[in-house]
PDB file of N, CA and C in Angstrom:
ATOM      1  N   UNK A   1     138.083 -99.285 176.365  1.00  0.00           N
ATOM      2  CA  UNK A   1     138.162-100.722 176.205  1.00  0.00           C
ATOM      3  C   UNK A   1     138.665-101.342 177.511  1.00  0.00           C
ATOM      4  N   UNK A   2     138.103-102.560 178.006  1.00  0.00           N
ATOM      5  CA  UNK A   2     138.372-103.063 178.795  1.00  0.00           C
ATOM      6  C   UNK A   2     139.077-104.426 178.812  1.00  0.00           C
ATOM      7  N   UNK A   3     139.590-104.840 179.244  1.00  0.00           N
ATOM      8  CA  UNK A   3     140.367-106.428 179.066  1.00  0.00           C
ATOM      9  C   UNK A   3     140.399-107.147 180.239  1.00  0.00           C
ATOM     10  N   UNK A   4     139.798-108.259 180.367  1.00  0.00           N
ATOM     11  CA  UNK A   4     139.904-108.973 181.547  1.00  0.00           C
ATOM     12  C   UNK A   4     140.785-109.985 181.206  1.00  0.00           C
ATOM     13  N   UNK A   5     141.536-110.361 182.259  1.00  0.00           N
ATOM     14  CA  UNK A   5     142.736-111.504 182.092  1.00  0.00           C
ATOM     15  C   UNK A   5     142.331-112.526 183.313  1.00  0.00           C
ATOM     16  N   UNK A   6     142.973-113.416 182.439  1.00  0.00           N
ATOM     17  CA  UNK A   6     142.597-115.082 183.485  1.00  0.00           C
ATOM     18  C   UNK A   6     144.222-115.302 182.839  1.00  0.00           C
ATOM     19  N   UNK A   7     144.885-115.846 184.993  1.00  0.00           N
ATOM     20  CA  UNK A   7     146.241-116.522 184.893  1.00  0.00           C
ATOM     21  C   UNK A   7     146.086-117.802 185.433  1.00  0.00           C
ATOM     22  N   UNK A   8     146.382-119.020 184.867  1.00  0.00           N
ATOM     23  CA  UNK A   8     146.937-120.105 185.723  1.00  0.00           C
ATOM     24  C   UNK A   8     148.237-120.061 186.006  1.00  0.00           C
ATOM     25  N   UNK A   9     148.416-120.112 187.468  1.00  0.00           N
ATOM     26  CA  UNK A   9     149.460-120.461 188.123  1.00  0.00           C
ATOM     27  C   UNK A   9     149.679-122.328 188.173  1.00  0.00           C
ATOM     28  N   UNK A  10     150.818-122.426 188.668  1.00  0.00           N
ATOM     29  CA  UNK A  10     151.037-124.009 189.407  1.00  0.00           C
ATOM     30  C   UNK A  10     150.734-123.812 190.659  1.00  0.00           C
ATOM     31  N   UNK A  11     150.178-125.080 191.105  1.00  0.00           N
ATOM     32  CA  UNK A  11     149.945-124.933 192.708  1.00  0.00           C
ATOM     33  C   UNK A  11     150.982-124.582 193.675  1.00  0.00           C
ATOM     34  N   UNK A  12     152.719-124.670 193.668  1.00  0.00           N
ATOM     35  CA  UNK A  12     153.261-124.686 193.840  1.00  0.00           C
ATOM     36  C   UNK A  12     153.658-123.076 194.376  1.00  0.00           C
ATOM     37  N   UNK A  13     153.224-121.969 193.440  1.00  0.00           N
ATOM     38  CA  UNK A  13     153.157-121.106 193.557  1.00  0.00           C
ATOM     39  C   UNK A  13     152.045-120.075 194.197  1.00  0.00           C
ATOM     40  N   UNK A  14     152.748-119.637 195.519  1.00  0.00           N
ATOM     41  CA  UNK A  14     151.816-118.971 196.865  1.00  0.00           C
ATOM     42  C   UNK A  14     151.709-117.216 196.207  1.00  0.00           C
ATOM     43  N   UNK A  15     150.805-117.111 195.701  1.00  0.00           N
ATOM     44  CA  UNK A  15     150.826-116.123 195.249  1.00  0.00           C
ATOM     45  C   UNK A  15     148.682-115.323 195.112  1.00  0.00           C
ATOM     46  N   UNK A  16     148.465-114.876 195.733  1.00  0.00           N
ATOM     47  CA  UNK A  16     147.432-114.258 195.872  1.00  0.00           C
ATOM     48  C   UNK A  16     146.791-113.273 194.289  1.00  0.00           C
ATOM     49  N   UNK A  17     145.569-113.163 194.303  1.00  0.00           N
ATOM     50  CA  UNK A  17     145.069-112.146 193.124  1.00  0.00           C
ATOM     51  C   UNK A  17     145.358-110.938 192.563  1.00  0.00           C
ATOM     52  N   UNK A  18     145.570-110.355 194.214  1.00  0.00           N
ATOM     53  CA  UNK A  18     145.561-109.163 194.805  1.00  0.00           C
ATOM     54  C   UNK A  18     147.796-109.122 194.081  1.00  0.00           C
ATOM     55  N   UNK A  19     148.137-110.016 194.818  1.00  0.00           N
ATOM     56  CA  UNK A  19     149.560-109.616 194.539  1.00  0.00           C
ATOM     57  C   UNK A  19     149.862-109.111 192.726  1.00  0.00           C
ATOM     58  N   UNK A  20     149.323-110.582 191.871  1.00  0.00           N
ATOM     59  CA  UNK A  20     149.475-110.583 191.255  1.00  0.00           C
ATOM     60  C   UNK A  20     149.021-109.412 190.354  1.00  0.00           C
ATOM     61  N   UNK A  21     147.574-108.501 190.392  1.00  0.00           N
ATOM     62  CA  UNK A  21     147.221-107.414 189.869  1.00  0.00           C
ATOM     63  C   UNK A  21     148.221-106.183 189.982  1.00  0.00           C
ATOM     64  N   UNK A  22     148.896-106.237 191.346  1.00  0.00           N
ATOM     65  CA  UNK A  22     149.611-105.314 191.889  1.00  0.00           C
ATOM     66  C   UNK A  22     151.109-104.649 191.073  1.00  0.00           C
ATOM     67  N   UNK A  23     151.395-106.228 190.894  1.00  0.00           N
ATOM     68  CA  UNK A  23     152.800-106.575 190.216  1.00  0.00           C
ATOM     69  C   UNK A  23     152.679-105.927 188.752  1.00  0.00           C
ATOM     70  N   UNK A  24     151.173-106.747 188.193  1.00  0.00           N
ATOM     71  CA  UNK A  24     151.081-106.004 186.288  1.00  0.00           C
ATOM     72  C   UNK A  24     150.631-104.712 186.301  1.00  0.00           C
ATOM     73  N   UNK A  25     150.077-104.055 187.659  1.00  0.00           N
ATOM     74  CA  UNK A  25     149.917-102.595 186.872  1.00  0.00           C
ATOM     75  C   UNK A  25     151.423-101.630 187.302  1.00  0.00           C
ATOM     76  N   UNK A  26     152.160-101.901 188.304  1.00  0.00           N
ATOM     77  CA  UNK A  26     153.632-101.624 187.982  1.00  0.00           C
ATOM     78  C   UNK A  26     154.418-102.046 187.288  1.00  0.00           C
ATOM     79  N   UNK A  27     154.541-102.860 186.664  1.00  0.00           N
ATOM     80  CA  UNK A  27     155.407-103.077 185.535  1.00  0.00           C
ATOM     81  C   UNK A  27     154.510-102.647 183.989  1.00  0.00           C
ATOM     82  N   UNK A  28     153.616-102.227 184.156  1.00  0.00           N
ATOM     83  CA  UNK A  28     152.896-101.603 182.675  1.00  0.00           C
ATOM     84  C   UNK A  28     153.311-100.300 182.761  1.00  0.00           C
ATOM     85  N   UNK A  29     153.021 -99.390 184.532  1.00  0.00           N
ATOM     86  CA  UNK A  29     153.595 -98.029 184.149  1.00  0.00           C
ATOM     87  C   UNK A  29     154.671 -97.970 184.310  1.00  0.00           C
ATOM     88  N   UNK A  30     155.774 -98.757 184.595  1.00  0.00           N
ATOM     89  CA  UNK A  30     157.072 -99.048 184.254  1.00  0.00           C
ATOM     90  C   UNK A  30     157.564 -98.753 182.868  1.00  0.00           C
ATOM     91  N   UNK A  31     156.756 -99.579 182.038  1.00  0.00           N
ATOM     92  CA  UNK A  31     157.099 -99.920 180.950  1.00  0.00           C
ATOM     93  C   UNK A  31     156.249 -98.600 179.851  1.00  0.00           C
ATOM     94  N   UNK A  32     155.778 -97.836 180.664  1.00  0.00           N
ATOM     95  CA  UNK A  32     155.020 -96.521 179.962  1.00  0.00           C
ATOM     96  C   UNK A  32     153.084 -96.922 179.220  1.00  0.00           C
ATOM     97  N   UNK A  33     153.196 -98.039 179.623  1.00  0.00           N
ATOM     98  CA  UNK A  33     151.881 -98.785 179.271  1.00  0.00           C
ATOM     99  C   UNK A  33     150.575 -97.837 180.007  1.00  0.00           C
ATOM    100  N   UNK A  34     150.769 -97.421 181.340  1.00  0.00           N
ATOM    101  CA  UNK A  34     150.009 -97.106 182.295  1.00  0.00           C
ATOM    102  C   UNK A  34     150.120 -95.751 182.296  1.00  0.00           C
ATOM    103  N   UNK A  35     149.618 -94.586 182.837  1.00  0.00           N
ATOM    104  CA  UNK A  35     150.155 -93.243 183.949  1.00  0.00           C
ATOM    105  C   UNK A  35     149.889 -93.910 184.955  1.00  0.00           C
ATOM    106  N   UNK A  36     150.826 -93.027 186.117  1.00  0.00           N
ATOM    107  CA  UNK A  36     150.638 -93.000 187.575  1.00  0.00           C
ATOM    108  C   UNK A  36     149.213 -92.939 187.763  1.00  0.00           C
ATOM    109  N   UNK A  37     148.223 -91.647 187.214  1.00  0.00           N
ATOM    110  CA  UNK A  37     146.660 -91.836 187.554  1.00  0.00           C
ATOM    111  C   UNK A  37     145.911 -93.184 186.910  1.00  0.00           C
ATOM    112  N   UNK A  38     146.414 -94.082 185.922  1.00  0.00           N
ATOM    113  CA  UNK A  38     145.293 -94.538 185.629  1.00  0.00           C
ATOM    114  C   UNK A  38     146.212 -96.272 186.220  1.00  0.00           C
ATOM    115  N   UNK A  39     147.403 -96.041 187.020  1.00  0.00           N
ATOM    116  CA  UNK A  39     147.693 -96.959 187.530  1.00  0.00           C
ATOM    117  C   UNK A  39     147.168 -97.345 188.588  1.00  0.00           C
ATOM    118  N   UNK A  40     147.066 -95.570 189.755  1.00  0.00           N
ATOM    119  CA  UNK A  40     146.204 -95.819 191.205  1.00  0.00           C
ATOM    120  C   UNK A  40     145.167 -95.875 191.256  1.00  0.00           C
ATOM    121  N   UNK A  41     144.433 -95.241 190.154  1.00  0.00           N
ATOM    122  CA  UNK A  41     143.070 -95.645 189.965  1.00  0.00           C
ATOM    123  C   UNK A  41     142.778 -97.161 189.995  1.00  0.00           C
ATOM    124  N   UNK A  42     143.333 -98.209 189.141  1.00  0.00           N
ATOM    125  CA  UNK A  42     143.233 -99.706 188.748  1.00  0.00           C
ATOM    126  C   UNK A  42     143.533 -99.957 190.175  1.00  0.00           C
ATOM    127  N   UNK A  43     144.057 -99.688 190.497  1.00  0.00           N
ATOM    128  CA  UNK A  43     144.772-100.487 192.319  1.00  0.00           C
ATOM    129  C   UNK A  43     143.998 -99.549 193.490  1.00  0.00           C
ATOM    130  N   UNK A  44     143.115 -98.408 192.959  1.00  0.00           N
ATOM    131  CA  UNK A  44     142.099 -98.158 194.290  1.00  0.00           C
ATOM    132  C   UNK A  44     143.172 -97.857 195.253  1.00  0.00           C
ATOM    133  N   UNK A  45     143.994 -96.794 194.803  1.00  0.00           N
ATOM    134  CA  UNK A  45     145.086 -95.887 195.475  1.00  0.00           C
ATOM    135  C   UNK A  45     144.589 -94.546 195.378  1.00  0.00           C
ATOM    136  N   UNK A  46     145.319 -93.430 195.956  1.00  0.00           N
ATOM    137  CA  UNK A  46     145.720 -91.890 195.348  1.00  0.00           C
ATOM    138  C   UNK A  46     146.838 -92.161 194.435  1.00  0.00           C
ATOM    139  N   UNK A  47     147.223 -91.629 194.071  1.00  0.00           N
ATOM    140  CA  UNK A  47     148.146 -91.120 192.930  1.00  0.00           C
ATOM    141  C   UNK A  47     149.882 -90.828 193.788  1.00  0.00           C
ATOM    142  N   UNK A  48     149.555 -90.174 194.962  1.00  0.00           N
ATOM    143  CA  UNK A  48     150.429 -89.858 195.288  1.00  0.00           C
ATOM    144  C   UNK A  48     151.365 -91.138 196.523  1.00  0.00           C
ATOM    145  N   UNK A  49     149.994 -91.759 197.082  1.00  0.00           N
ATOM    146  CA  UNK A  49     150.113 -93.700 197.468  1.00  0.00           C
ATOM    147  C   UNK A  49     151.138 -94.149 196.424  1.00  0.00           C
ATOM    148  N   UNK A  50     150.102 -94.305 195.352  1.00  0.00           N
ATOM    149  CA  UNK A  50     151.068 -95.498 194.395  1.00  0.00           C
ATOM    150  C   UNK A  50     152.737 -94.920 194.118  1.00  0.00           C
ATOM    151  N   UNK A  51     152.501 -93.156 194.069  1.00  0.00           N
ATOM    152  CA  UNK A  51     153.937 -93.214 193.605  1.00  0.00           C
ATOM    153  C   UNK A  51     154.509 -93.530 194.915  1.00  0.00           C
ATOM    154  N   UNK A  52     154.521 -93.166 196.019  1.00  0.00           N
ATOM    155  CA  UNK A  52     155.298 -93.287 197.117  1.00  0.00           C
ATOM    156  C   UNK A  52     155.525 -95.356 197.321  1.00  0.00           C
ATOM    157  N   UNK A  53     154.638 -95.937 196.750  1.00  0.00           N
ATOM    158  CA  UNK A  53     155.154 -97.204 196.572  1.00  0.00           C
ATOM    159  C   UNK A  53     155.467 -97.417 195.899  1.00  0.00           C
ATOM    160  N   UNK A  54     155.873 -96.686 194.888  1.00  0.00           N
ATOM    161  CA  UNK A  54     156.512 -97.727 193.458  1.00  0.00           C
ATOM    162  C   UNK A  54     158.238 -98.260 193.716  1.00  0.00           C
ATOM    163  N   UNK A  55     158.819 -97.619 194.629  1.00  0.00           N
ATOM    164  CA  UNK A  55     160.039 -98.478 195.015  1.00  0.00           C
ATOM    165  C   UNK A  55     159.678 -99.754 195.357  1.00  0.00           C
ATOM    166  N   UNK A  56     158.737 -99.568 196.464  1.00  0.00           N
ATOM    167  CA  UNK A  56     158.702-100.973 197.119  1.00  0.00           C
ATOM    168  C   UNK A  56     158.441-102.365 196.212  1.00  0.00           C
ATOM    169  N   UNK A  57     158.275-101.723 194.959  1.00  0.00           N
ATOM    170  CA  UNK A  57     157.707-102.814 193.934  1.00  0.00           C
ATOM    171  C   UNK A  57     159.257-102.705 193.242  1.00  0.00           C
ATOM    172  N   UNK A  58     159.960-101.841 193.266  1.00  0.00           N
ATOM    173  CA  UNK A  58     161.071-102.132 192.342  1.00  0.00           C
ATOM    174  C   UNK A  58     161.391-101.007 191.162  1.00  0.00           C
ATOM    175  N   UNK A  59     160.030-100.667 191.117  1.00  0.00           N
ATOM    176  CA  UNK A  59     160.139 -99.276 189.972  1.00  0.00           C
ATOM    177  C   UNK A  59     160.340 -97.885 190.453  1.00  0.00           C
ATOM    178  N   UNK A  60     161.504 -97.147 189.931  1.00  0.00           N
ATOM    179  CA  UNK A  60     161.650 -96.244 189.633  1.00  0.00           C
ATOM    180  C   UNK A  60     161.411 -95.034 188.988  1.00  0.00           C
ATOM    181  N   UNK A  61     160.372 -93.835 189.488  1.00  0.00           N
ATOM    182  CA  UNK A  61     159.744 -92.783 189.144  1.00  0.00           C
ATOM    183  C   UNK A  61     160.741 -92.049 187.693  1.00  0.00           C
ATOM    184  N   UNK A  62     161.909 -92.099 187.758  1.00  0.00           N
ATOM    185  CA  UNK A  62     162.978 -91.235 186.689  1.00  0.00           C
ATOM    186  C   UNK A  62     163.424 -92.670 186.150  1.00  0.00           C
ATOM    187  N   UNK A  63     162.554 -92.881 184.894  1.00  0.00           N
ATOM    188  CA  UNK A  63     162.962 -93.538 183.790  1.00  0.00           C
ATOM    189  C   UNK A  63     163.328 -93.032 182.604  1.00  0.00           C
ATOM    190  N   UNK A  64     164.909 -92.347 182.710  1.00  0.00           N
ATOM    191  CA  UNK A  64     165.815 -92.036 181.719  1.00  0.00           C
ATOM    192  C   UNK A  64     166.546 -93.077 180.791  1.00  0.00           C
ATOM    193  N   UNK A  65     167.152 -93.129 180.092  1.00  0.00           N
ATOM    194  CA  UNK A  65     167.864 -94.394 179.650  1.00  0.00           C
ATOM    195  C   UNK A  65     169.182 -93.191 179.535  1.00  0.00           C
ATOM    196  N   UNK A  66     170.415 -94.255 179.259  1.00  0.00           N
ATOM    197  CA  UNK A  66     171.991 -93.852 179.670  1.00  0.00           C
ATOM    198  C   UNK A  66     172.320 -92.585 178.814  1.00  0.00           C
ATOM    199  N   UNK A  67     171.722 -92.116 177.604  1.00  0.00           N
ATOM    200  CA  UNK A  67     172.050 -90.703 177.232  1.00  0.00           C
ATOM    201  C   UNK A  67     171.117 -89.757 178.146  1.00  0.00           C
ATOM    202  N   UNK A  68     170.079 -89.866 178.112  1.00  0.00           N
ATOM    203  CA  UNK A  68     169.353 -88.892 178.934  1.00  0.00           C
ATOM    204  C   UNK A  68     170.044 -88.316 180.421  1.00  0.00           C
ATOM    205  N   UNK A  69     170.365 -89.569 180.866  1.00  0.00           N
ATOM    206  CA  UNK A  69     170.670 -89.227 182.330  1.00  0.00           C
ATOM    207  C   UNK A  69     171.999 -88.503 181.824  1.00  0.00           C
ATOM    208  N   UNK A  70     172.710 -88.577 181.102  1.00  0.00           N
ATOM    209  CA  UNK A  70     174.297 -88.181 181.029  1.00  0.00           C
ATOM    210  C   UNK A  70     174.084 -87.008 180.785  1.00  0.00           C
ATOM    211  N   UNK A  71     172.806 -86.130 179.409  1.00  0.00           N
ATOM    212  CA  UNK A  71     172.639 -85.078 179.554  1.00  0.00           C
ATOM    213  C   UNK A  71     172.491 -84.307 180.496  1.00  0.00           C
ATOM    214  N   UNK A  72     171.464 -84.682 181.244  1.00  0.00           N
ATOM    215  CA  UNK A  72     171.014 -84.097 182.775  1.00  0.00           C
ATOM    216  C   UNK A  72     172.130 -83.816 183.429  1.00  0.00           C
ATOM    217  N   UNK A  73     173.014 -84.716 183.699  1.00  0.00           N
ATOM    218  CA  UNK A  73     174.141 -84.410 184.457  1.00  0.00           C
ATOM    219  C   UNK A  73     174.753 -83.712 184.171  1.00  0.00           C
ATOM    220  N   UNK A  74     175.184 -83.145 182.942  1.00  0.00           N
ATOM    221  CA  UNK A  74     175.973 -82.886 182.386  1.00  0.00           C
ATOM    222  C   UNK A  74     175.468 -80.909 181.867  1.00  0.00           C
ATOM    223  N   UNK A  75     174.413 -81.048 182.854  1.00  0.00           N
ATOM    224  CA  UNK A  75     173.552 -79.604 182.462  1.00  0.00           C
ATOM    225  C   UNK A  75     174.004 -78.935 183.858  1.00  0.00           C
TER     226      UNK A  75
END
């Protein structure tokens, strides 16, 4: 299945196509919506590109929540 999306912005806001695609497919595999492959695929990356940028967007590869990580540590 495919889904095409249409955003209006305000004019006010300098913000390109390209940015904006960029932004929703990291915050989908953020949010577990995406994999890494079917994220760099959508953004016409490698796999190993997108992960090496996903800081620069803000996301973090080790998405534990506060028990997980405490286990880990705690191993």
């Amino acid at each position: 299945m495919q889904v095409e999306l249409s955003l209006t912005l305000p004019d006010n806001v300098q913000v390109d196509a390209a940015d904006v695609k960029t932004i929703t497919v990291y915050a989908m595999f953020e949010r577990g919506i995406l994999s890494s492959g079917q994220a760099a695929e959508i953004l016409g990356l490698s796999k190993r590109t997108f992960l090496e940028n996903a800081s620069l967007h803000g996301v973090s590869l080790f998405q534990y929540d506060e028990n997980e990580l405490i286990e880990e540590i705690e191993q």
